[in-house]
N, C-alpha and C. Protein backbone atom coordinates (compact mmCIF):
# COMPACT_ATOMS: atom_id res chain seq x y z
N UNK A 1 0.84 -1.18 0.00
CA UNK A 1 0.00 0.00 0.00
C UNK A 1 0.88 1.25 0.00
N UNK A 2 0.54 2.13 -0.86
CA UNK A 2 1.53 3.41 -0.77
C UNK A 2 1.20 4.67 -0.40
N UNK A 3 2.03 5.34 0.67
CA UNK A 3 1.15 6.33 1.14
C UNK A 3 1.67 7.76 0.30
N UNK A 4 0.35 8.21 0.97
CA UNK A 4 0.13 9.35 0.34
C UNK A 4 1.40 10.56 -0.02
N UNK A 5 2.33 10.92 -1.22
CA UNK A 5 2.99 11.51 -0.90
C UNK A 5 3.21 13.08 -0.37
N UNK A 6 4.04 13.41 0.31
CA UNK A 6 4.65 14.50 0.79
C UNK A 6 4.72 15.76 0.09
N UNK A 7 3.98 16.74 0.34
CA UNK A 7 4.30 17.95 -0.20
C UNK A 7 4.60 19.36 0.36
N UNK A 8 5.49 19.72 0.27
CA UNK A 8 6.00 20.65 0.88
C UNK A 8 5.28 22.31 1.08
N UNK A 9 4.92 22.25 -0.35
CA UNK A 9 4.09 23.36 -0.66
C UNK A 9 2.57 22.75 -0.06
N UNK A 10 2.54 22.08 0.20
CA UNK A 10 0.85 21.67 0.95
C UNK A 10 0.67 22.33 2.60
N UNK A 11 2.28 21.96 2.85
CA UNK A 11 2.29 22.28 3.93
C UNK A 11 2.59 23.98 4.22
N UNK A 12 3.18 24.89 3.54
CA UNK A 12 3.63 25.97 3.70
C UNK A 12 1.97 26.69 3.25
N UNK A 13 1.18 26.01 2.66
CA UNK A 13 -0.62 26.40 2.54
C UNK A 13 -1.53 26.08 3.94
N UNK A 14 -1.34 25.03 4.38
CA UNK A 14 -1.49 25.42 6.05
C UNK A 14 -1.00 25.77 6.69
N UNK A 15 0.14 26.21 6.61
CA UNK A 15 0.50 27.21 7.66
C UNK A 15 0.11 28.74 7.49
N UNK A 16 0.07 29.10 5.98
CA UNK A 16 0.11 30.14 5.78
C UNK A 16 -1.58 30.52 6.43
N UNK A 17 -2.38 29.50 6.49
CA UNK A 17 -3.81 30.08 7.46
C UNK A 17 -3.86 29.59 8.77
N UNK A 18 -2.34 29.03 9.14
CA UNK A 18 -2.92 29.01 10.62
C UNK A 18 -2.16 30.40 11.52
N UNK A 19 -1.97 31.29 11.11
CA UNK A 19 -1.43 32.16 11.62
C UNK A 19 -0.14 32.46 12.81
N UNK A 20 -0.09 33.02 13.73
CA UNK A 20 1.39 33.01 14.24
C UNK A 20 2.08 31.46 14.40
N UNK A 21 1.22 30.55 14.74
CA UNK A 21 1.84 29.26 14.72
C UNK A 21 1.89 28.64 13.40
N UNK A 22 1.60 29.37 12.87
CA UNK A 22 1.46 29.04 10.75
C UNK A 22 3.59 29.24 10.89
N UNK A 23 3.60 30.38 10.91
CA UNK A 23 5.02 31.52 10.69
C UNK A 23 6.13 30.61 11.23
N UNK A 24 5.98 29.75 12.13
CA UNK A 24 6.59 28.60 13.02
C UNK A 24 6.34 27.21 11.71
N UNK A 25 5.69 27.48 11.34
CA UNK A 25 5.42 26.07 10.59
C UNK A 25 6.10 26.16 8.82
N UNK A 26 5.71 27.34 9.00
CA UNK A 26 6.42 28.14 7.19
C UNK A 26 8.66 28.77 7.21
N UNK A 27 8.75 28.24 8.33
CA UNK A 27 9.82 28.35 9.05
C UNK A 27 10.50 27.33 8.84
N UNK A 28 9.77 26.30 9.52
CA UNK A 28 10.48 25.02 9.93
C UNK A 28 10.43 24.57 8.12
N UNK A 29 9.18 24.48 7.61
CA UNK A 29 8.92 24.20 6.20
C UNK A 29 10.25 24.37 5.41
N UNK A 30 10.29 25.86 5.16
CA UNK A 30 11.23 26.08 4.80
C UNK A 30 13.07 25.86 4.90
N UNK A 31 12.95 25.70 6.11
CA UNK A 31 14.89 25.15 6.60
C UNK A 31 14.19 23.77 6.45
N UNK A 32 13.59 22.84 6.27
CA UNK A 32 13.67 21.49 5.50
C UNK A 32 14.35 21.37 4.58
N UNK A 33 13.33 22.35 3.59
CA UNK A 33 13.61 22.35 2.13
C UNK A 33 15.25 22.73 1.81
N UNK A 34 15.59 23.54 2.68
CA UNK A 34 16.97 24.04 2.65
C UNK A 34 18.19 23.05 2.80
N UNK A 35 17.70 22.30 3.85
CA UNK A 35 18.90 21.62 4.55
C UNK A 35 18.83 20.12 3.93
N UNK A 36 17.61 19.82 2.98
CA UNK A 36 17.38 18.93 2.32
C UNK A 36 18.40 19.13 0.81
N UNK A 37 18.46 19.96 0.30
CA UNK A 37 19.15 20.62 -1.06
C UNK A 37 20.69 21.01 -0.34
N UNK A 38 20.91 21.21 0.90
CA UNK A 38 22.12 22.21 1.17
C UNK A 38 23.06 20.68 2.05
N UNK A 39 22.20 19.95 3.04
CA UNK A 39 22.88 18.85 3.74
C UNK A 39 23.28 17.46 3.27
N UNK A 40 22.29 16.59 2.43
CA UNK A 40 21.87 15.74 1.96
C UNK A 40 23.24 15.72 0.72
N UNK A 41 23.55 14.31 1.13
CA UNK A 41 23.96 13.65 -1.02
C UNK A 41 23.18 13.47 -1.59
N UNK A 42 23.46 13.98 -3.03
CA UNK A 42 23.06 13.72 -4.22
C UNK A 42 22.00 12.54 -4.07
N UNK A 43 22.37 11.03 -3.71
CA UNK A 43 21.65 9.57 -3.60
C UNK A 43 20.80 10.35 -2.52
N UNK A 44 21.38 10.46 -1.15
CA UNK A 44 20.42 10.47 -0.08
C UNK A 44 19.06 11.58 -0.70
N UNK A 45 19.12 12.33 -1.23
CA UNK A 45 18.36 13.76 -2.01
C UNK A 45 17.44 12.54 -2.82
N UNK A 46 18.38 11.87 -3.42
CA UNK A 46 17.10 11.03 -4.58
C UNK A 46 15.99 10.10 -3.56
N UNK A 47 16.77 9.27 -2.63
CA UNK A 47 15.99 8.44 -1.92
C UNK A 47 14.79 9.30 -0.82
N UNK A 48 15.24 10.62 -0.44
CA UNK A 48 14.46 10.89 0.20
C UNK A 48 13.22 11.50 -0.68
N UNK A 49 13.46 12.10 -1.67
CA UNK A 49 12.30 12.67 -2.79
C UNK A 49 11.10 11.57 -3.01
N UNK A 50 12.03 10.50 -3.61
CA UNK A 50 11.27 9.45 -3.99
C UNK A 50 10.46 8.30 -3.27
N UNK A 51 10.46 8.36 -1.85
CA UNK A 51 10.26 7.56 -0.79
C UNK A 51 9.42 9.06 -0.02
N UNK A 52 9.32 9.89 0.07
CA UNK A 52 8.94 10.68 1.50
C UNK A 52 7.69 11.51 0.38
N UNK A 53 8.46 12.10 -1.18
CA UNK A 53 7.11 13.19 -1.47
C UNK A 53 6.83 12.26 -2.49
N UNK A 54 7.36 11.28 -3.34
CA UNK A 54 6.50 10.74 -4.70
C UNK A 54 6.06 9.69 -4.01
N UNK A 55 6.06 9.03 -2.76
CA UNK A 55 5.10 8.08 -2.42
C UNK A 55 5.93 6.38 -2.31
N UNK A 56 6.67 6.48 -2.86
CA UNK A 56 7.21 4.97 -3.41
C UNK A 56 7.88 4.46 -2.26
N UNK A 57 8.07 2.94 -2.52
CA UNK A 57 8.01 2.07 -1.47
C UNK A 57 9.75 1.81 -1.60
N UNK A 58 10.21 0.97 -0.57
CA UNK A 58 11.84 1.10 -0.42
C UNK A 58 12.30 0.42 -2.28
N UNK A 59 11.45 -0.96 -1.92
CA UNK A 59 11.56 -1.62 -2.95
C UNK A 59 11.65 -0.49 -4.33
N UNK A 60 10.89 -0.08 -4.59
CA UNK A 60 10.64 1.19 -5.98
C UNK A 60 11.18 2.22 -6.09
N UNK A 61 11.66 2.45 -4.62
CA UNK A 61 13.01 3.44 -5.07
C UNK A 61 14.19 2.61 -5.01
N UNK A 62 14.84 2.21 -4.55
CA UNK A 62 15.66 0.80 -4.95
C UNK A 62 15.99 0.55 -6.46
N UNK A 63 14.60 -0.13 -6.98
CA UNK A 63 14.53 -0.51 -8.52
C UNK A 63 14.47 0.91 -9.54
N UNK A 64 14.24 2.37 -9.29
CA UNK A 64 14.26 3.16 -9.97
C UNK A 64 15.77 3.49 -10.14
N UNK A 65 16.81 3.55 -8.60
CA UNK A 65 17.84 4.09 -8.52
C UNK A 65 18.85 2.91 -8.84
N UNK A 66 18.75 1.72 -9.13
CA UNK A 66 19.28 0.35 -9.53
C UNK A 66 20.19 0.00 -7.99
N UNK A 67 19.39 0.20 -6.63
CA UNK A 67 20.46 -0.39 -5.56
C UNK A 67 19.08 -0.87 -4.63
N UNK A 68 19.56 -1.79 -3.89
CA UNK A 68 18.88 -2.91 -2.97
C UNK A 68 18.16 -1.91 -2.08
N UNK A 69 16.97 -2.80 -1.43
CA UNK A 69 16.29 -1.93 -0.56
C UNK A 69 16.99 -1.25 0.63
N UNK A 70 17.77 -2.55 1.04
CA UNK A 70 18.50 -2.07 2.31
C UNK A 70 19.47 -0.83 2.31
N UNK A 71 19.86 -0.70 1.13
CA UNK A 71 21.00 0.45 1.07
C UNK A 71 19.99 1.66 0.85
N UNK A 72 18.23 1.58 0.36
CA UNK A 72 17.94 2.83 0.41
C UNK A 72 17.74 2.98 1.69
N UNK A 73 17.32 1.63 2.32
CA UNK A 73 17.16 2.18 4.09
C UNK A 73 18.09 2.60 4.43
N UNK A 74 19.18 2.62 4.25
CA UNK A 74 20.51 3.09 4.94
C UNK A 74 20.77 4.89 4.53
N UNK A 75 20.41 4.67 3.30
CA UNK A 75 19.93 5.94 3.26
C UNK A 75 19.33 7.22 3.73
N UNK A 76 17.99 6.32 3.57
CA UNK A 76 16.85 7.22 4.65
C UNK A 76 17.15 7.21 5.78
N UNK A 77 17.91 6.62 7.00
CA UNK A 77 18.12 6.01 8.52
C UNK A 77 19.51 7.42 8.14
N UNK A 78 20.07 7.63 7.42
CA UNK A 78 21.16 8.70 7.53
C UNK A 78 20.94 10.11 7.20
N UNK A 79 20.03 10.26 5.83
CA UNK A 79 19.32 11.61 5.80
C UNK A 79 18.29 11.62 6.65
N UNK A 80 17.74 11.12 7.58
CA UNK A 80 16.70 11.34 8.53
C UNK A 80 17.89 11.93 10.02
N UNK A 81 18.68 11.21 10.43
CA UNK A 81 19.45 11.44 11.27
C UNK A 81 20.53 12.87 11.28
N UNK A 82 20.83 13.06 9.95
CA UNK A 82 21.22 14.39 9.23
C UNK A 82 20.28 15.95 9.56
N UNK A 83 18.93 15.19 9.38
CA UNK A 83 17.91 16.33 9.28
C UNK A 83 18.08 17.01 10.61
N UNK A 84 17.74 15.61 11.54
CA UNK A 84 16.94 15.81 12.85
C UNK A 84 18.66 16.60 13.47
N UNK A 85 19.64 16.60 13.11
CA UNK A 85 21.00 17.36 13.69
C UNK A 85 20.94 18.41 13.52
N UNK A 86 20.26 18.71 11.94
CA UNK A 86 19.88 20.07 11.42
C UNK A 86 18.91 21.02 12.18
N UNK A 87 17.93 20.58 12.16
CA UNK A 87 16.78 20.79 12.98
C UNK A 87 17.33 21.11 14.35
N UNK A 88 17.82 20.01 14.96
CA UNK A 88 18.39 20.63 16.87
C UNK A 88 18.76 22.10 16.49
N UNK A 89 20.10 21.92 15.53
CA UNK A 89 20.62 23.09 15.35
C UNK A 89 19.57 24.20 15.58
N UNK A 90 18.80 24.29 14.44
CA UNK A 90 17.84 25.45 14.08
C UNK A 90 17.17 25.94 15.28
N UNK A 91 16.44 25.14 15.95
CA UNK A 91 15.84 25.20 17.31
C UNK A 91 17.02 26.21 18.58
N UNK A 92 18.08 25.31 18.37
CA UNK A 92 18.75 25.99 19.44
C UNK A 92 19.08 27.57 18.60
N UNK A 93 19.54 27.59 17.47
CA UNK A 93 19.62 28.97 17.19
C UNK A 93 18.75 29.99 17.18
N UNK A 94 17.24 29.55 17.03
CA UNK A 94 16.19 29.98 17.32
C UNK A 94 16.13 30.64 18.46
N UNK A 95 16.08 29.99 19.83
CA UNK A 95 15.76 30.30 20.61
C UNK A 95 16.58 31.03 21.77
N UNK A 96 17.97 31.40 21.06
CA UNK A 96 18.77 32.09 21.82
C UNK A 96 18.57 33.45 20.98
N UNK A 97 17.99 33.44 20.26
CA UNK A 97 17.85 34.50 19.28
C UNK A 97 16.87 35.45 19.91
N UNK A 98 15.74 34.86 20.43
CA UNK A 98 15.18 35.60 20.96
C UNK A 98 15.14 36.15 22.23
N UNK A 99 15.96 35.33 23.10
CA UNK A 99 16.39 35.53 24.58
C UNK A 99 17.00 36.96 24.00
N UNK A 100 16.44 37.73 25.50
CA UNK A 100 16.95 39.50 25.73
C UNK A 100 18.26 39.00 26.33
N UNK A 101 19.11 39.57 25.90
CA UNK A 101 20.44 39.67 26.45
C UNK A 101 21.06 40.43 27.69
């Protein structure tokens, strides 16, 4: 069964009406998209496109990119772990940002 894929711009459309917690969400949206194009290899960039927003299963991105499922899991298990480093980052820079000095 394949789920529904991922869209980025779907999401930067609810945020944009949920208002101040939208701006938090069109934020985070955005340093995804960033750190997805700016952090990520080339492969890890393909496996995560093709598995997270076109929907496809390990197997089908695997057989599109000509390598075994397991190596796209290894993939995804490393650009996921990449992100979430990214992300701490962002958070902590965030929030010293706004601390009064």
């Amino acid at each position: 069964m394949k789920r529904k894929p991922l869209s980025l711009e779907e999401a930067g459309a609810y945020s944009e009406d949920a208002g101040p917690a939208g701006e938090s969400t069109a934020w985070a949206t955005e340093g995804l998209r960033l750190a997805i194009e700016r952090e990520l290899t080339a492969r890890q960039r393909e496996c995560v496109e093709l598995y997270y927003y076109q929907g496809l299963t390990m197997e089908e991105v695997g057989k599109r990119l000509g390598i075994g499922k397991a190596t796209v899991c290894r993939h995804l298990q490393k650009s996921q772990a990449r992100l979430q480093r990214v992300a701490a980052y962002m958070q902590i820079g965030r929030r010293t940002a706004k601390q009064p000095k």
